[in-house]
N, C-alpha and C. Protein backbone atom coordinates (compact mmCIF):
# COMPACT_ATOMS: atom_id res chain seq x y z
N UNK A 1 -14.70 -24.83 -13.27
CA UNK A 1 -14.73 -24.32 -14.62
C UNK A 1 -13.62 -24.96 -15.45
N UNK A 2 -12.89 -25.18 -14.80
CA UNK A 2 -11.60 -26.00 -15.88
C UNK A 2 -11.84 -26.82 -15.98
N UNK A 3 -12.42 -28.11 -14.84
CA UNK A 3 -12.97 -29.35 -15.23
C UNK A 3 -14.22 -29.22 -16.43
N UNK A 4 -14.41 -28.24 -16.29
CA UNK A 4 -15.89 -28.41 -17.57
C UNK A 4 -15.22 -27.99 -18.81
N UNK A 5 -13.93 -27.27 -18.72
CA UNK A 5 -13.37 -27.00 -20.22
C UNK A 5 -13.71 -25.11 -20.48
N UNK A 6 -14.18 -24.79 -19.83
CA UNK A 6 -14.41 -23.33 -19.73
C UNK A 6 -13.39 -22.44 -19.50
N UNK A 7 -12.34 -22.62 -19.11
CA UNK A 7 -11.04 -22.05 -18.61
C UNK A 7 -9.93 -22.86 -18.89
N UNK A 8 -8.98 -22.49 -18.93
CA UNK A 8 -7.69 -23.65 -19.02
C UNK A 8 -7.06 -23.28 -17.64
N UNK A 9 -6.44 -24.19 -17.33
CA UNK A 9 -5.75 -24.52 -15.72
C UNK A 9 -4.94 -23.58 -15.77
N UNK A 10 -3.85 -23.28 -16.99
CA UNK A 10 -2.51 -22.73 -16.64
C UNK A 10 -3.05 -20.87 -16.34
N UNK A 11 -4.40 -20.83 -17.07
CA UNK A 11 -4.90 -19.34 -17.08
C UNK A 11 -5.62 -19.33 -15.57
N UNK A 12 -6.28 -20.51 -14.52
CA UNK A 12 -6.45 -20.15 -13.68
C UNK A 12 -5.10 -19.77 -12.37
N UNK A 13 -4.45 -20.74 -13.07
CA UNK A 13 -2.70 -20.76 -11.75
C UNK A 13 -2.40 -19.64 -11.67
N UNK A 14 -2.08 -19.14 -12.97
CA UNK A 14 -1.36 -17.53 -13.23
C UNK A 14 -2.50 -16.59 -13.17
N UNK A 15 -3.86 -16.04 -12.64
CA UNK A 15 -4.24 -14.84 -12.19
C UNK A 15 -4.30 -15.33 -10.51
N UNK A 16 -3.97 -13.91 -10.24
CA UNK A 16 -3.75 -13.65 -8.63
C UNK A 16 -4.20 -12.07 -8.68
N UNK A 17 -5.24 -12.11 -7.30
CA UNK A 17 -5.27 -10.89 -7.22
C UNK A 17 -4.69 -10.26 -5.46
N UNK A 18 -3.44 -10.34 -5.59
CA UNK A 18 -3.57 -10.29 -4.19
C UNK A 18 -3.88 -9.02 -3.26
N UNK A 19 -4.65 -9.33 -1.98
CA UNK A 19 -5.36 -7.90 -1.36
C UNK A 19 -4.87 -8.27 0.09
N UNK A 20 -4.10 -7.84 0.97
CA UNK A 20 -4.03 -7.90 2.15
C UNK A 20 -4.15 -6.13 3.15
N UNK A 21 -4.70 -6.34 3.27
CA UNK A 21 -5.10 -4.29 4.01
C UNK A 21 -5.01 -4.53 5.58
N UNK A 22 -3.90 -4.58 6.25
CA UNK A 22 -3.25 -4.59 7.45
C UNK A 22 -3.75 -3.49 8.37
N UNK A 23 -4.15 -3.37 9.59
CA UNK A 23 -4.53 -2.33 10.27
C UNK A 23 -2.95 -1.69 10.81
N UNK A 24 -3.38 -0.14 11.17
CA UNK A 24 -1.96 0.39 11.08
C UNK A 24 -1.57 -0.45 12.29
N UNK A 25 -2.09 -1.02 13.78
CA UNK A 25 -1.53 -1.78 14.59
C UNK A 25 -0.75 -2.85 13.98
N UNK A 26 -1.07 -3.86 13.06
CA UNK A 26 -0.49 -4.89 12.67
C UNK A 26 1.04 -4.38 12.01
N UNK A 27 0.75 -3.29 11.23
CA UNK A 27 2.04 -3.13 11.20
C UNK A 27 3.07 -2.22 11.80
N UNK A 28 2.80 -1.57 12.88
CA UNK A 28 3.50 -0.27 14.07
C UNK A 28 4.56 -1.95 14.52
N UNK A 29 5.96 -0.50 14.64
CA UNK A 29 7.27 -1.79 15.00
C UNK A 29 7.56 -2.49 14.23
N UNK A 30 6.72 -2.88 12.64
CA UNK A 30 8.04 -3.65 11.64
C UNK A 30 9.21 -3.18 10.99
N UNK A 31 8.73 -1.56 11.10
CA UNK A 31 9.59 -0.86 10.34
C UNK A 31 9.22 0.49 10.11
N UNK A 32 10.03 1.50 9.93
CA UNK A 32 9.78 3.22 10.33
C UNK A 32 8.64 3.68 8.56
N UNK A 33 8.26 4.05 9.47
CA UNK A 33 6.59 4.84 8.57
C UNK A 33 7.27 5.89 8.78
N UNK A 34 7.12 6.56 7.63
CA UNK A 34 7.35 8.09 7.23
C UNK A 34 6.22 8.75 7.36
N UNK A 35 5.35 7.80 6.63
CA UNK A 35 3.64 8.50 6.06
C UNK A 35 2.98 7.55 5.95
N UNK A 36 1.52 7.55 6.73
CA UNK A 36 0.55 6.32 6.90
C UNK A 36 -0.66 7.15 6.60
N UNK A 37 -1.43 6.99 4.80
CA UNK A 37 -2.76 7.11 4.98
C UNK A 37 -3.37 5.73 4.61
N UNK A 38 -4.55 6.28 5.09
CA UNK A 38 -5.44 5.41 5.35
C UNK A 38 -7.19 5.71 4.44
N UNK A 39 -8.28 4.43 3.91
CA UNK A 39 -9.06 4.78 3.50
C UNK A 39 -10.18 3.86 4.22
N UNK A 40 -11.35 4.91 4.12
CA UNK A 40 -12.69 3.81 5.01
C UNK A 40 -13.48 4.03 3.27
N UNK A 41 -13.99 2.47 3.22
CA UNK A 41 -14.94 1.94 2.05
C UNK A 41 -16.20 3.01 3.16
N UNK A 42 -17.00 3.42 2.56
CA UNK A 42 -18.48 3.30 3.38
C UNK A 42 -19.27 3.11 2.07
N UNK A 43 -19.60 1.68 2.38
CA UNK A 43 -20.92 0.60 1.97
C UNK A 43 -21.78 1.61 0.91
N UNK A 44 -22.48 2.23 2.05
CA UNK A 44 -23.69 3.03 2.19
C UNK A 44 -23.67 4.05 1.11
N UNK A 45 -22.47 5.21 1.31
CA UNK A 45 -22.12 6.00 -0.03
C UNK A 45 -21.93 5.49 -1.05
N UNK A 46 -21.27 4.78 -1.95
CA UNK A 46 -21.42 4.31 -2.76
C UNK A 46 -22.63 3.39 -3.20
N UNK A 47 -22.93 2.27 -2.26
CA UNK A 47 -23.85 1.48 -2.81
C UNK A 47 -25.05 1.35 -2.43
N UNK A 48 -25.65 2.95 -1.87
CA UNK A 48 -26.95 3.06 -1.55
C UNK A 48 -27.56 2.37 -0.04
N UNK A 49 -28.56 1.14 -0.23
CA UNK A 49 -28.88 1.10 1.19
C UNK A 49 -27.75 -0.44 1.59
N UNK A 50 -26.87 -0.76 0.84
CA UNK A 50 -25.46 -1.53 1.44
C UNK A 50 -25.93 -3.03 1.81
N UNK A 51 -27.33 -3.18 0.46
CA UNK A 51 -27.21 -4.89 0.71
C UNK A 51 -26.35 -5.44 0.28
N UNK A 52 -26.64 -6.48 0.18
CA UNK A 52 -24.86 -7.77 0.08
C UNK A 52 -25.27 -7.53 -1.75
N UNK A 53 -26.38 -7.68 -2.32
CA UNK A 53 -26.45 -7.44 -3.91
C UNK A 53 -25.71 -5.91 -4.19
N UNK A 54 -26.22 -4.84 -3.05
CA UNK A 54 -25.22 -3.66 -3.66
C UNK A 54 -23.78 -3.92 -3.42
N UNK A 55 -23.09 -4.44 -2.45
CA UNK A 55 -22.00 -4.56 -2.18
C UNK A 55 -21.00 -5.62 -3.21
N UNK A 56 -21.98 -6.65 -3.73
CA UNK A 56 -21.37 -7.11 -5.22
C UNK A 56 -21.19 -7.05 -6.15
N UNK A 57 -22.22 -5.34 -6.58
CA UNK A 57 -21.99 -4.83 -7.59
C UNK A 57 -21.00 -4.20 -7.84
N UNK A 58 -20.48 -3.36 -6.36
CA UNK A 58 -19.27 -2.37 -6.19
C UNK A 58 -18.02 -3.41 -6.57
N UNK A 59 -17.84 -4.88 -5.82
CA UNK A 59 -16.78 -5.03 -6.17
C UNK A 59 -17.02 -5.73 -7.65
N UNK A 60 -17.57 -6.27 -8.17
CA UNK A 60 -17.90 -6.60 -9.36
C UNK A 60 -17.67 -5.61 -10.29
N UNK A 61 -17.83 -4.40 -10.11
CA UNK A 61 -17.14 -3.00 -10.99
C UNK A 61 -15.25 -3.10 -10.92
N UNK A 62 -14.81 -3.67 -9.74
CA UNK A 62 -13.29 -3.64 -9.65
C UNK A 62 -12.94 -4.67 -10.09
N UNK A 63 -13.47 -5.82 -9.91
CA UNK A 63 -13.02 -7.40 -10.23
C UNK A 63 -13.39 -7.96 -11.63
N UNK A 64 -14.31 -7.45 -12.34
CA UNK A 64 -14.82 -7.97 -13.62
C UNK A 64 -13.71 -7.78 -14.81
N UNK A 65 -13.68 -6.49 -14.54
CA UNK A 65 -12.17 -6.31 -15.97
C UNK A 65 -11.11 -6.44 -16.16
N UNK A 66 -10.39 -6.96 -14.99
CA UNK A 66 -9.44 -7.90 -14.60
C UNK A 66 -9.53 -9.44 -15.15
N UNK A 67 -11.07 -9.84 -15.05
CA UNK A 67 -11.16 -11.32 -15.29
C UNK A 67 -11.37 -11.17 -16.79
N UNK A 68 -12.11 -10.85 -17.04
CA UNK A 68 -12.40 -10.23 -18.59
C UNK A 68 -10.94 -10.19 -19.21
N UNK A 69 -9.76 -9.63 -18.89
CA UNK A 69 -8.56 -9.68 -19.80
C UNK A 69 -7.86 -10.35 -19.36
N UNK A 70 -8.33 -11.18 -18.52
CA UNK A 70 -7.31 -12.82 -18.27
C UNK A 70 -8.47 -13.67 -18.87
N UNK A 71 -9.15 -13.56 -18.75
CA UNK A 71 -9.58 -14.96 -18.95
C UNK A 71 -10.73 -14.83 -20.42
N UNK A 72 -10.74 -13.69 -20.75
CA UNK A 72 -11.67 -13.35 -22.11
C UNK A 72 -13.15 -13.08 -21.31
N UNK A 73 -13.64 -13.12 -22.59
CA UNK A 73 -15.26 -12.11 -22.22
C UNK A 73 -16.48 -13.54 -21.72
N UNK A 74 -16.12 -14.55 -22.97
CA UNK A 74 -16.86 -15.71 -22.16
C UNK A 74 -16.73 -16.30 -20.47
């Protein structure tokens, strides 16, 4: 998209969305937990029968308005 002129470079460098969701094993022993909750996505509840089209709508509801106010509506 920047090569076509649709975006400018410096607006793709600077959005980051960063997501890393560690299982509580990965992190037991780096350091003292006071309080560990935890959440399960289920597919199915939210996005009905949990095809890959429902499952892009769900995150497409979290990810769109983020891009939308970095990068405008076009």
């Amino acid at each position: 998209m920047v090569l076509e002129g649709a975006i400018d470079e410096e607006k793709l460098h600077s959005f980051n969305i960063p997501q890393y969701m560690p299982s509580p094993t990965e992190v037991e022993g780096s350091f003292a937990i006071s309080r560990l909750d935890t959440s399960e996505i289920r597919w199915v509840d939210c996005c009905g029968s949990c095809g890959g089209e429902d499952v892009a709508k769900c995150m497409r509801s979290v990810a769109e308005p983020m891009l939308v106010e970095h990068f405008g509506e076009t």
